[in-house]
Protein backbone atom coordinates (compact mmCIF):
# COMPACT_ATOMS: atom_id res chain seq x y z
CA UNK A 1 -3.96 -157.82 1.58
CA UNK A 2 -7.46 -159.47 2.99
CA UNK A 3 -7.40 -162.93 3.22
CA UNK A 4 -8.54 -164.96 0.13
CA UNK A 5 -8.93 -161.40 -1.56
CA UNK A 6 -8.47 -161.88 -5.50
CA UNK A 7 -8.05 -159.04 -7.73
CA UNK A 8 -7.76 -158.59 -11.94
CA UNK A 9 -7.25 -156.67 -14.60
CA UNK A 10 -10.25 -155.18 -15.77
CA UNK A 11 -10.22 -154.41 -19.40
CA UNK A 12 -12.92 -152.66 -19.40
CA UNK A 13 -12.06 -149.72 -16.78
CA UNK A 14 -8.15 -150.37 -17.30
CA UNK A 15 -7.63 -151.13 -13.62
CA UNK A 16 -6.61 -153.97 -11.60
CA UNK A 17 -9.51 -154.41 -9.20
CA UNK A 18 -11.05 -156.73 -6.34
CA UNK A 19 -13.15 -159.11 -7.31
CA UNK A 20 -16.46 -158.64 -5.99
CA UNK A 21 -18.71 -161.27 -7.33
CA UNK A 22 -22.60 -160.27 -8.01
CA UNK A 23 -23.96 -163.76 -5.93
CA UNK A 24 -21.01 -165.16 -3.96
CA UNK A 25 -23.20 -168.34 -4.44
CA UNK A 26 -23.63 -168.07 -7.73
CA UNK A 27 -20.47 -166.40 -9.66
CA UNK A 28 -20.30 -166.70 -13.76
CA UNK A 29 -17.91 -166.84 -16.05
CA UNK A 30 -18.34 -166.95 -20.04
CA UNK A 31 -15.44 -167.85 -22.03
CA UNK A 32 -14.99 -167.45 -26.05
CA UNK A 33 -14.29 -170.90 -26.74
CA UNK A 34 -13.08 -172.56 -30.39
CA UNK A 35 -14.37 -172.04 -33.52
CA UNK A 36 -14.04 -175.80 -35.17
CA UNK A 37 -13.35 -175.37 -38.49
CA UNK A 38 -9.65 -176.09 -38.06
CA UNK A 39 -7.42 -178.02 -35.51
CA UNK A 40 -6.66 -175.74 -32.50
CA UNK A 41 -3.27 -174.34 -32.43
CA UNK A 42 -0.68 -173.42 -28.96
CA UNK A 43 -2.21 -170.06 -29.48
CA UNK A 44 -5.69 -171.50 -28.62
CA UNK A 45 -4.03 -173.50 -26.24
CA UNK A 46 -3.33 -170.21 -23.81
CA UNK A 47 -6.70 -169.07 -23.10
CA UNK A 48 -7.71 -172.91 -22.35
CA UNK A 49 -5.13 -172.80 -19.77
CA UNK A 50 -5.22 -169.44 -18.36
CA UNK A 51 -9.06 -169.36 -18.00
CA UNK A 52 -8.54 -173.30 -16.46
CA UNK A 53 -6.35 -171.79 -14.31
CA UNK A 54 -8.41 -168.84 -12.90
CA UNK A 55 -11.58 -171.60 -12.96
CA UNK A 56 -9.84 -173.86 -9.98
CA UNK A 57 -8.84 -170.47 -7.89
CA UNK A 58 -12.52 -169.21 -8.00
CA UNK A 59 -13.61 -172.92 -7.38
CA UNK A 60 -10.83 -172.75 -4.42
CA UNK A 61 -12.22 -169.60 -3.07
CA UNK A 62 -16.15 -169.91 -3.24
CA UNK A 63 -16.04 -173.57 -3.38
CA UNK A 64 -16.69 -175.38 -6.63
CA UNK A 65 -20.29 -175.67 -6.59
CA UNK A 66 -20.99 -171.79 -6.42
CA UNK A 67 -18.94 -171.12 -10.00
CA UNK A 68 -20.59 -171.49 -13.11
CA UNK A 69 -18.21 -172.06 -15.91
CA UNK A 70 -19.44 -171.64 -19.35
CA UNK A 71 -17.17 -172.16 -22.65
CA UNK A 72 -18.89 -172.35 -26.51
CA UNK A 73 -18.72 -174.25 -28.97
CA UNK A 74 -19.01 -171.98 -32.50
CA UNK A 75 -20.30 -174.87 -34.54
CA UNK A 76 -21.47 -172.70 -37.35
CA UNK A 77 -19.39 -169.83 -39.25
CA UNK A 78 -18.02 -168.63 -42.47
CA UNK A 79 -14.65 -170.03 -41.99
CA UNK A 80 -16.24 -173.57 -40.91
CA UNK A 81 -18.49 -173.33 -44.49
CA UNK A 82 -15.09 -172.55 -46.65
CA UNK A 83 -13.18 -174.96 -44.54
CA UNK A 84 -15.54 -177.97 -45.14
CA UNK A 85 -15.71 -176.95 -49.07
CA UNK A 86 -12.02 -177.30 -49.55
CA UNK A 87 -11.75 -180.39 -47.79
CA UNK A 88 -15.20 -181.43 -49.70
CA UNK A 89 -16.74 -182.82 -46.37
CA UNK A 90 -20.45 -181.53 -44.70
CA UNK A 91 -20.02 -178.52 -42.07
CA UNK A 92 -21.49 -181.27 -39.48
CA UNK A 93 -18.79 -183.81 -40.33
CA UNK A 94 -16.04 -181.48 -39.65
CA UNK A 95 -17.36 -179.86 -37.03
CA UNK A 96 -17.83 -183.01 -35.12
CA UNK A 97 -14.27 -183.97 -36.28
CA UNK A 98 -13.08 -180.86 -35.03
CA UNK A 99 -14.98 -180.84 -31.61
CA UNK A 100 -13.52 -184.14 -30.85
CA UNK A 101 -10.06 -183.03 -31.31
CA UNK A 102 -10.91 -179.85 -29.10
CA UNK A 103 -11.73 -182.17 -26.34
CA UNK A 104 -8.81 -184.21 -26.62
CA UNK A 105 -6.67 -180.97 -26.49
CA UNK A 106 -8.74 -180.30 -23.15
CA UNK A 107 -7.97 -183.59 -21.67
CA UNK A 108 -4.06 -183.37 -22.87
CA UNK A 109 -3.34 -179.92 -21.41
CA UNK A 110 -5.17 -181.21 -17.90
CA UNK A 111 -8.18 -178.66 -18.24
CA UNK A 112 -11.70 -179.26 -16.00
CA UNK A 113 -14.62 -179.64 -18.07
CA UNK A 114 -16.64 -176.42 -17.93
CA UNK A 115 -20.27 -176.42 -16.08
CA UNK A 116 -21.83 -175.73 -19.70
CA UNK A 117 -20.92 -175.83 -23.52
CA UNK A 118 -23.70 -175.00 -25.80
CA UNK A 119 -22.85 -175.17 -29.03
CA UNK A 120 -24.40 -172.31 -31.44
CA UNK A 121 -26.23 -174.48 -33.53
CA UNK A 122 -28.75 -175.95 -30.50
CA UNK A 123 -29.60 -171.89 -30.03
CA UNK A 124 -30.62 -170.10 -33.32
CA UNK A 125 -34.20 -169.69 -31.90
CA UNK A 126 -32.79 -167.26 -29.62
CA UNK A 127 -30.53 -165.79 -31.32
CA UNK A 128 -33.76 -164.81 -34.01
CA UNK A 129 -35.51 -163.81 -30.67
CA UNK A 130 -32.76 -161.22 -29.72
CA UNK A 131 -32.37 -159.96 -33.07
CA UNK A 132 -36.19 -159.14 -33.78
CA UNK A 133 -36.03 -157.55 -30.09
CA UNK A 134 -32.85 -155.36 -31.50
CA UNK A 135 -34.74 -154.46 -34.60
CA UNK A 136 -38.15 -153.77 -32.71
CA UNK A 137 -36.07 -151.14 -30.27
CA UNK A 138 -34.47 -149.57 -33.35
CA UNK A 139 -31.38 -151.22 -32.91
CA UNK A 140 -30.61 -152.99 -35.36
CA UNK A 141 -32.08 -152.64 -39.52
CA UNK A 142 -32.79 -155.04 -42.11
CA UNK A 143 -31.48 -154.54 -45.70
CA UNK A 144 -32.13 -157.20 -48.62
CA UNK A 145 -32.39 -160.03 -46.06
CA UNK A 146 -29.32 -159.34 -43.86
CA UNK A 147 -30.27 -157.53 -40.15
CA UNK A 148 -27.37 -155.17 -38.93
CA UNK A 149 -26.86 -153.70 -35.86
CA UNK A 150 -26.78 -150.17 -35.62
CA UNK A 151 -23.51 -149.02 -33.68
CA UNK A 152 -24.96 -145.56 -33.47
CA UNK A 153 -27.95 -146.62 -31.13
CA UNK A 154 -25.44 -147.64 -28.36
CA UNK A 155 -23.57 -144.51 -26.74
CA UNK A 156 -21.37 -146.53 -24.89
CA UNK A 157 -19.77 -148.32 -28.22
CA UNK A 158 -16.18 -148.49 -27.86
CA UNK A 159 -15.87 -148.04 -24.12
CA UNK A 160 -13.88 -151.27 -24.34
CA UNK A 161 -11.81 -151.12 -26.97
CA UNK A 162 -10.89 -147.52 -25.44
CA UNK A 163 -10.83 -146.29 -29.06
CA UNK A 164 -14.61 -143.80 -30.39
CA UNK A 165 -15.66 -145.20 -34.21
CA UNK A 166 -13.90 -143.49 -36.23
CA UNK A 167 -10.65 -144.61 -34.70
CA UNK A 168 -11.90 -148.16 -34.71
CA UNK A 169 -12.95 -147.75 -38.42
CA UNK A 170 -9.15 -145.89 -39.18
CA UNK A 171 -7.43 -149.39 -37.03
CA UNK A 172 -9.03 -152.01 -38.15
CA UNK A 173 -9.85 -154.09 -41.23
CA UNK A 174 -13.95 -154.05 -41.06
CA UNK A 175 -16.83 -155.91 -43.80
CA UNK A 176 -17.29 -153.59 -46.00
CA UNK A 177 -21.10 -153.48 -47.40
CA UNK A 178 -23.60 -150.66 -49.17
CA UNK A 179 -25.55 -152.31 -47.52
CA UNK A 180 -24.57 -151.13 -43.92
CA UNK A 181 -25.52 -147.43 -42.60
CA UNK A 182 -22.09 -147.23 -40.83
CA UNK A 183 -18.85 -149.07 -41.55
CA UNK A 184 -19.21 -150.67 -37.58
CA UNK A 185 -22.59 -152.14 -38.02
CA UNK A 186 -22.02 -155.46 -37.63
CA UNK A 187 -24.14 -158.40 -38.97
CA UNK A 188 -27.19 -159.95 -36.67
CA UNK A 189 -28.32 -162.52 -39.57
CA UNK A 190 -27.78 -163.08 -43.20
CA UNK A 191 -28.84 -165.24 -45.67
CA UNK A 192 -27.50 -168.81 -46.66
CA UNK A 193 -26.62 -170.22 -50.22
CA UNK A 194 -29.09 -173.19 -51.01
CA UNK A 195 -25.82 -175.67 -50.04
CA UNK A 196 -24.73 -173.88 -46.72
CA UNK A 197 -26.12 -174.27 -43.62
CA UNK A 198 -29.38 -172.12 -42.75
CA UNK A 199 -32.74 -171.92 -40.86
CA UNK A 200 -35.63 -170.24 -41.20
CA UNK A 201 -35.83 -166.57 -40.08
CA UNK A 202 -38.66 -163.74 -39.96
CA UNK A 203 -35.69 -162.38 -42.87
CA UNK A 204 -35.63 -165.52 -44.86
CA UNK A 205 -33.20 -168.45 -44.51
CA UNK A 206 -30.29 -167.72 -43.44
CA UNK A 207 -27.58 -168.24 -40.34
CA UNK A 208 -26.67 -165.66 -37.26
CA UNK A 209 -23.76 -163.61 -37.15
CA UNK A 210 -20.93 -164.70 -34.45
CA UNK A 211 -20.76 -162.00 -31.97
CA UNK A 212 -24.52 -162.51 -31.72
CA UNK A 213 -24.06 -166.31 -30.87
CA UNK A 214 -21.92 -165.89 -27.72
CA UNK A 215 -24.76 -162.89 -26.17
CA UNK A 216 -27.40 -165.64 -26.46
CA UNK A 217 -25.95 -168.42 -25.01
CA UNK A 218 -24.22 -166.37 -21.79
CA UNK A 219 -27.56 -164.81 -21.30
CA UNK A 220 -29.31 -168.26 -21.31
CA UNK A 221 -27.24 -169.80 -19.12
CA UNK A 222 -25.28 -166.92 -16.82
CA UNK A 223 -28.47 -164.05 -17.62
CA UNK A 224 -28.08 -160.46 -18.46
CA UNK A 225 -25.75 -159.51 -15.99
CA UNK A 226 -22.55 -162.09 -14.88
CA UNK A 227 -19.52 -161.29 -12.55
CA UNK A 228 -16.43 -162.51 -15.52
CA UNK A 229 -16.05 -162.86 -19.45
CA UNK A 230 -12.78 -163.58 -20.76
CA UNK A 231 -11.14 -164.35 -23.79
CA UNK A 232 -7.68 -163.78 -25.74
CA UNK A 233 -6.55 -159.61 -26.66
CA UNK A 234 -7.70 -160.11 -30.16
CA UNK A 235 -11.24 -160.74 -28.92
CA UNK A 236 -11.68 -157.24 -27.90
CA UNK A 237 -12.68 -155.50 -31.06
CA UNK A 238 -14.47 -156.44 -32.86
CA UNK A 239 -16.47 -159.62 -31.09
CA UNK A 240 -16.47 -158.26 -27.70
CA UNK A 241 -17.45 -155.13 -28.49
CA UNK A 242 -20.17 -155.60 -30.20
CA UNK A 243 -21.23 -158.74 -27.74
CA UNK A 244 -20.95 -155.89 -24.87
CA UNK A 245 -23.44 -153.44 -27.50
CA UNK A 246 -25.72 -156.02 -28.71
CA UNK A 247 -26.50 -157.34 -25.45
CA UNK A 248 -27.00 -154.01 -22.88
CA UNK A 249 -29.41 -153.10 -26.25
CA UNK A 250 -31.35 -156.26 -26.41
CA UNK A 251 -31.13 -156.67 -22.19
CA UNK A 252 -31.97 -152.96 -21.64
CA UNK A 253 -29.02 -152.79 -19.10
CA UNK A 254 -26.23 -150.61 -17.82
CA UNK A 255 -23.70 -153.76 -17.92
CA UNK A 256 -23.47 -157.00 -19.60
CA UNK A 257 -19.81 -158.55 -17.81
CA UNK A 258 -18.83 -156.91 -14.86
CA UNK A 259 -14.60 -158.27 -15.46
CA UNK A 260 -13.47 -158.67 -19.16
CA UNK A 261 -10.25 -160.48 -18.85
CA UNK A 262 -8.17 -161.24 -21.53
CA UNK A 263 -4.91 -163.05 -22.22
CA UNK A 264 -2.03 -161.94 -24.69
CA UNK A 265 -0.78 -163.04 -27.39
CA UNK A 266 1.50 -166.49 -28.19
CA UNK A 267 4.46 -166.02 -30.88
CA UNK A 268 6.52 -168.46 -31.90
CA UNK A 269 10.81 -167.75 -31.82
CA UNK A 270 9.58 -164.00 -31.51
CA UNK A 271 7.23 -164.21 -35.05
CA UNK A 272 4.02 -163.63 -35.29
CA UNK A 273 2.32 -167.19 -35.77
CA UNK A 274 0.47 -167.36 -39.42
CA UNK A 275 -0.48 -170.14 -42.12
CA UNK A 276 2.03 -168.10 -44.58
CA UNK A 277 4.69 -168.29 -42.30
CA UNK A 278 4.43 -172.15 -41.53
CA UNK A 279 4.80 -171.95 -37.75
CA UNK A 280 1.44 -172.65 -37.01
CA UNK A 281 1.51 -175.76 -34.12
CA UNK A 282 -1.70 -177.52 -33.54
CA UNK A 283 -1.89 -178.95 -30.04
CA UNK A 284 -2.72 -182.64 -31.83
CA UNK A 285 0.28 -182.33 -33.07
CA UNK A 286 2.15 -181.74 -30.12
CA UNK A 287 0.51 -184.66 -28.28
CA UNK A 288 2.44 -186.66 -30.36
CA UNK A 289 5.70 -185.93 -28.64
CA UNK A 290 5.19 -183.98 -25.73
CA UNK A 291 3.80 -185.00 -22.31
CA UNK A 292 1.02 -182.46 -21.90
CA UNK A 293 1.86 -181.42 -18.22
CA UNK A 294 4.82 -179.21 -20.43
CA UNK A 295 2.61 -177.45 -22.30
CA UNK A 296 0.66 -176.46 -19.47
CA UNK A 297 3.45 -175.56 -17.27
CA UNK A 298 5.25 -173.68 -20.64
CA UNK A 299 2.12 -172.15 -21.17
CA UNK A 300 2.15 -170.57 -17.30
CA UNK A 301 5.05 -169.55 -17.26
CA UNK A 302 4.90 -165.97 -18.17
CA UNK A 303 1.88 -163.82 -16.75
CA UNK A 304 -1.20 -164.28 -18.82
CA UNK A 305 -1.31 -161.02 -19.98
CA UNK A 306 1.88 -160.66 -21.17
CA UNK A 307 3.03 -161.81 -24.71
CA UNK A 308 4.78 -165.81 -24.71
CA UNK A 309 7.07 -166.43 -26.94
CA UNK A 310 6.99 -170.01 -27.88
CA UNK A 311 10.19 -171.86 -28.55
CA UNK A 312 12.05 -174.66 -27.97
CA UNK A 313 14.00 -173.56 -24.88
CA UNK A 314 10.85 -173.30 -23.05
CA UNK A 315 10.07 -176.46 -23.99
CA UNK A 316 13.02 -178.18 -22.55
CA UNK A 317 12.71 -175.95 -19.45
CA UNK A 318 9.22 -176.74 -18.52
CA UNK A 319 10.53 -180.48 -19.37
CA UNK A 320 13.52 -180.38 -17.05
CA UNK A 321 11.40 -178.39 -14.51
CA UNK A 322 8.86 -181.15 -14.33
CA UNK A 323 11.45 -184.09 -13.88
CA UNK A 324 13.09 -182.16 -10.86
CA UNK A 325 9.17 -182.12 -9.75
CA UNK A 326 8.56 -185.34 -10.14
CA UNK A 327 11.45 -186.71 -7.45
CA UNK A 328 9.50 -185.37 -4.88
CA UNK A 329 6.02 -187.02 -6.34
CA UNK A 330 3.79 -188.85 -4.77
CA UNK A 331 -0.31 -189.38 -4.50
CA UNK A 332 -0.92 -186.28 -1.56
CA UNK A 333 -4.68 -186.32 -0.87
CA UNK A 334 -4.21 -183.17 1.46
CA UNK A 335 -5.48 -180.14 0.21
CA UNK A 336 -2.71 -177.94 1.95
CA UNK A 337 -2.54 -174.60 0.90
CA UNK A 338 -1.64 -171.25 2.87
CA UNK A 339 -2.15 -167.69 2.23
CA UNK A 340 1.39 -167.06 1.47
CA UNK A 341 1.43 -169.41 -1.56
CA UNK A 342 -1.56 -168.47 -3.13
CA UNK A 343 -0.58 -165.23 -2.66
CA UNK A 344 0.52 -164.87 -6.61
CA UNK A 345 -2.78 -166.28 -7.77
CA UNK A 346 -5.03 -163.78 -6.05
CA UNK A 347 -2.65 -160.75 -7.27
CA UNK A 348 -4.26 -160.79 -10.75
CA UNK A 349 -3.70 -165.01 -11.55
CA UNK A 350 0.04 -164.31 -11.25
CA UNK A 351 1.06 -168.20 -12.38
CA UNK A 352 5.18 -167.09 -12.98
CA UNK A 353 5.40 -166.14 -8.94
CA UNK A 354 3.58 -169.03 -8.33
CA UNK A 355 6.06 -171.52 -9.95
CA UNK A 356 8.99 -169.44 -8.07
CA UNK A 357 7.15 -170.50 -4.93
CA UNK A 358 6.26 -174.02 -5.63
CA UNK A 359 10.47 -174.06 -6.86
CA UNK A 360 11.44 -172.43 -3.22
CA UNK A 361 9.13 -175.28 -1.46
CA UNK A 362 10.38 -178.14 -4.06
CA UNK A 363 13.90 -177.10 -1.87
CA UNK A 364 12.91 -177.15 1.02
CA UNK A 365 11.28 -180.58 0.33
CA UNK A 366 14.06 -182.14 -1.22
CA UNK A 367 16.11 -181.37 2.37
CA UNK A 368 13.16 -183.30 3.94
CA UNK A 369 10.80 -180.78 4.77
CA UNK A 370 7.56 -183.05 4.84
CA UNK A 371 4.95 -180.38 5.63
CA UNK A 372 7.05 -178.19 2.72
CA UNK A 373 6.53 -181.45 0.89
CA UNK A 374 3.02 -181.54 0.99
CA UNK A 375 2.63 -177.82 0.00
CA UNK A 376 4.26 -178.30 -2.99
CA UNK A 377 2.39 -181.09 -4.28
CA UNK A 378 -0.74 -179.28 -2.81
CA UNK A 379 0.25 -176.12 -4.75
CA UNK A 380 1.15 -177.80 -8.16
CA UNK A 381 -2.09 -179.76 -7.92
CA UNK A 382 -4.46 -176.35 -7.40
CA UNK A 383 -2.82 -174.84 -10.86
CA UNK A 384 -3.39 -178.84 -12.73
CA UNK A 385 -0.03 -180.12 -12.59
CA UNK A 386 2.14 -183.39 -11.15
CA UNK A 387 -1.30 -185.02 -11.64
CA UNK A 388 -0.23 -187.81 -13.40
CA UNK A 389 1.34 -190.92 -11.56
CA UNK A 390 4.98 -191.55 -11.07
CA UNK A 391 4.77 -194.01 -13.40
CA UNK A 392 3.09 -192.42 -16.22
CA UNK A 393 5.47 -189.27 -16.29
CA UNK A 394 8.66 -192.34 -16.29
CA UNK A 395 7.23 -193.28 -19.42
CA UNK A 396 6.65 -190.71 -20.97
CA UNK A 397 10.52 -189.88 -20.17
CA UNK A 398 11.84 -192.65 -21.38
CA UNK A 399 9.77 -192.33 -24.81
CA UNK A 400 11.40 -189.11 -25.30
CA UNK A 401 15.08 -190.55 -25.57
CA UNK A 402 13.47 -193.46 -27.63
CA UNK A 403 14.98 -193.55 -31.45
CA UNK A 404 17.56 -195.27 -31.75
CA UNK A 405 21.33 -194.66 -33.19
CA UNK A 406 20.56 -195.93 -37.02
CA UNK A 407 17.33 -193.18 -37.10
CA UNK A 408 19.68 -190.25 -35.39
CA UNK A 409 22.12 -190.71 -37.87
CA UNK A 410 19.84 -190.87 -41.14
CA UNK A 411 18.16 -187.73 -39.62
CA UNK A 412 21.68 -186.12 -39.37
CA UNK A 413 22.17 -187.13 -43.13
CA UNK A 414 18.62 -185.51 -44.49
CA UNK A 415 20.13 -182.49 -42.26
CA UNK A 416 23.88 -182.88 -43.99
CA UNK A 417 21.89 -182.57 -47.32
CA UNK A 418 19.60 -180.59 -46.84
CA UNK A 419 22.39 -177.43 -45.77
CA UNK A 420 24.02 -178.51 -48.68
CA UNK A 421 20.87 -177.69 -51.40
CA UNK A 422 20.44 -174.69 -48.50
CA UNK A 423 17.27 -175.63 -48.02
CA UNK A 424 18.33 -174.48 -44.34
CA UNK A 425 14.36 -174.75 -43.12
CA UNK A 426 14.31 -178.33 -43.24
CA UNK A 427 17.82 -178.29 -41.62
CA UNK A 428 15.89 -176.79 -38.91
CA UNK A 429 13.18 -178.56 -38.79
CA UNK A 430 15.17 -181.53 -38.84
CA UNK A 431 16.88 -180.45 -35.99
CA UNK A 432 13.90 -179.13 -33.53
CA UNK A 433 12.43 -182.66 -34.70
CA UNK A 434 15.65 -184.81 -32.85
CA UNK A 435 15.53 -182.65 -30.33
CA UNK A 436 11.76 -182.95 -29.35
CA UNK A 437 12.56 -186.59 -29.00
CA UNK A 438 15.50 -186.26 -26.47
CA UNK A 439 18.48 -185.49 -29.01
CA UNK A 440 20.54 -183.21 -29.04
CA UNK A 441 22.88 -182.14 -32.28
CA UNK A 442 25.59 -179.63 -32.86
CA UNK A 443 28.35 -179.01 -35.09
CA UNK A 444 31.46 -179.35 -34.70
CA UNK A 445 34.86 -179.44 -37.12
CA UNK A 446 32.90 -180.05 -39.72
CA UNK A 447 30.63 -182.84 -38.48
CA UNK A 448 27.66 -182.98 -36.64
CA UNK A 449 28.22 -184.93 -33.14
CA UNK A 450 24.84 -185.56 -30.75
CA UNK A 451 23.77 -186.87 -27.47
CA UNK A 452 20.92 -187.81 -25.54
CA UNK A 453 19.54 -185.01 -23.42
């Protein structure tokens, strides 16, 4: 392998390939960032990391000032105008309410701040600009006030997605409308209700469809061509799919990304995570209990584009990992890395034979080894970990293991009753809850015995 040579897998041709950037000067990347009509969940919480991640090795590579990081904000969407109606607040107060938590998340799970983070609202008068553009190319039709795109007009139209219309139509759950020539066409614009949230359009008042909101703002700040675009695997069809049409339409180019990278999914104890299951667990609610370097390191701990299952075992790993870690912590200012430990990274952002290096050099440090010593804390610094002070992390340890004796045993009672009505969820839960604090419960001879971890 060439030195410093990074190569990914390229959704779009199916290959892992070497990154060759269009400007080495000048390299973009657009990630699909939150839609804030909701608190962000651990699902959310993997692309944040994984496209963090792959942010620090390009900044390592081409130096941090030649990448160009660029993660939206969708600030205005049907699921942020229902959300705000059954919580009877304005779209602007929960976005903002929403955004803010979003940032905390960020600063919790360690992540840089992008370059850029336009928000769709500060762009509508592009987004009308590229949609008359579509319809005066004959890409795109208006019918009773809504524009659609017209799937037909773009040859290349599933080239992503690997899959030609009709098995994308067959596969997936799409908006059905008369008003649309084909079932693909995807909205550029539609109208508002007098309450919602609209501006005035060439088609009447109205607000801009979401795939077209992310093709505006990467043009505007990365331009018609950029080297990466990632996302998470359910981004693929339909958003960047039509994002990929839309744009080479409206651009009158070949290419729109050259790399579409995208992470897998996140279950949690092997389900699929949904509001009808329950399972759903929002990263504010997790900074409540756990130390935010665990998520992060839980959260790299399988490759990115492999499903993660998350459960409470990793938890406690990534926990126990990072107290081993922190013996051997202390405020390096050397930036000491080698091509053999970053030799994971470049191989397609491979974080879990990363950690088994920075675990083989934790070893070797532990014995003594001072320049193994400073490569570890070197290495866990480059992927945004062991960041925070000695001190900090022995607080956050010693918070874990604090509830005292009279709260573990009237937990152990709600649990005690609760298997008796068999309401054996709330055992659970009761149970995951003692142990997220540093308690640990089984039963034995009929009783229920616990420790501290």
């Amino acid at each position: 392998m060439k030195n410093n040579q990074l190569n990914l897998s390229n959704t779009i041709t199916g290959k892992r390939e070497t990154f060759v950037p269009i400007n080495p000067k000048k390299i973009g990347m657009y990630v699909c960032g939150p839609t804030v009509y909701d608190f962000p969940h651990v699902g959310n919480a993997r692309p944040l990391v994984v496209f963090d991640v792959l942010y620090r090795v390009l900044s390592k590579l081409f130096g941090k000032s030649n990448v160009t990081y660029v993660r939206n904000i969708t600030d205005i969407d049907d699921k942020i105008i229902e959300s705000s109606k059954n919580k009877k607040i304005s779209t602007d107060e929960l976005t903002l309410s929403i955004t803010k938590s979003f940032h905390d998340d960020c600063v919790y799970l360690n992540c840089l701040k992008p370059n850029l983070e336009p928000k769709a609202t500060e762009h509508i008068k592009g987004m009308i600009t590229m949609t008359e553009n579509l319809l005066q190319n004959n890409h795109a039709y208006e019918k009773d006030k809504h524009v659609y795109f017209s799937i037909n007009s773009f040859k290349n139209y599933g080239k992503l997605s690997k899959k030609n219309p009709e098995e994308l139509v067959a596969g997936t759950r799409v908006e059905i409308s008369k008003l649309k020539k084909h079932p693909l066409d995807f909205v550029l614009w539609k109208p508002s209700a007098a309450e919602d949230p609209g501006w005035d359009s060439p088609w009447g008042r109205g607000r801009p469809g979401w795939h077209l909101e992310c093709s505006v703002m990467s043009e505007k700040f990365l331009g018609k061509n950029f080297d990466i675009h990632g996302g998470g695997l359910d981004l693929i069809f339909p958003h960047h799919e039509n994002e990929i049409a839309q744009s080479c339409c409206a651009n009158k180019t070949d290419k729109f990304a050259n790399y579409w990278i995208h992470n897998g999914y996140v279950t949690f104890n092997k389900e699929k995570m949904s509001k009808s299951l329950g399972n759903i667990i929002t990263i504010e609610k997790m900074r409540k209990t756990i130390n935010g370097q665990v998520i992060r390191l839980a959260l790299l701990s399988s490759h990115y584009k492999q499903p993660l299952d998350w459960n409470e075992n990793l938890i406690k790993e990534s926990q126990n990992t990072l107290d081993k870690w922190y013996t051997q912590f202390e405020n390096n200012k050397e930036d000491v890395l080698n091509q053999d430990l970053l030799e994971p990274l470049l191989e397609d952002i491979n974080t879990p034979g990363y950690i088994a290096k920075l675990h083989l050099l934790f070893d070797k440090a532990s014995k003594g080894d001072n320049s193994s010593k400073k490569l570890f804390l070197a290495g866990c610094k480059l992927i945004g970990l062991l960041e925070e002070d000695l001190e900090t992390w022995n607080k956050f340890k010693k918070a874990r293991s604090k509830i005292d004796e009279k709260t573990i045993q009237s937990k152990i009672k709600d649990r005690d009753l609760a298997r008796k009505k068999g309401d054996y969820k709330l055992a659970d839960n009761i149970r995951k809850e003692l142990e997220s604090k540093g308690v640990i419960i089984e039963d034995k001879d009929n009783k229920t015995i616990w420790k501290y971890k």
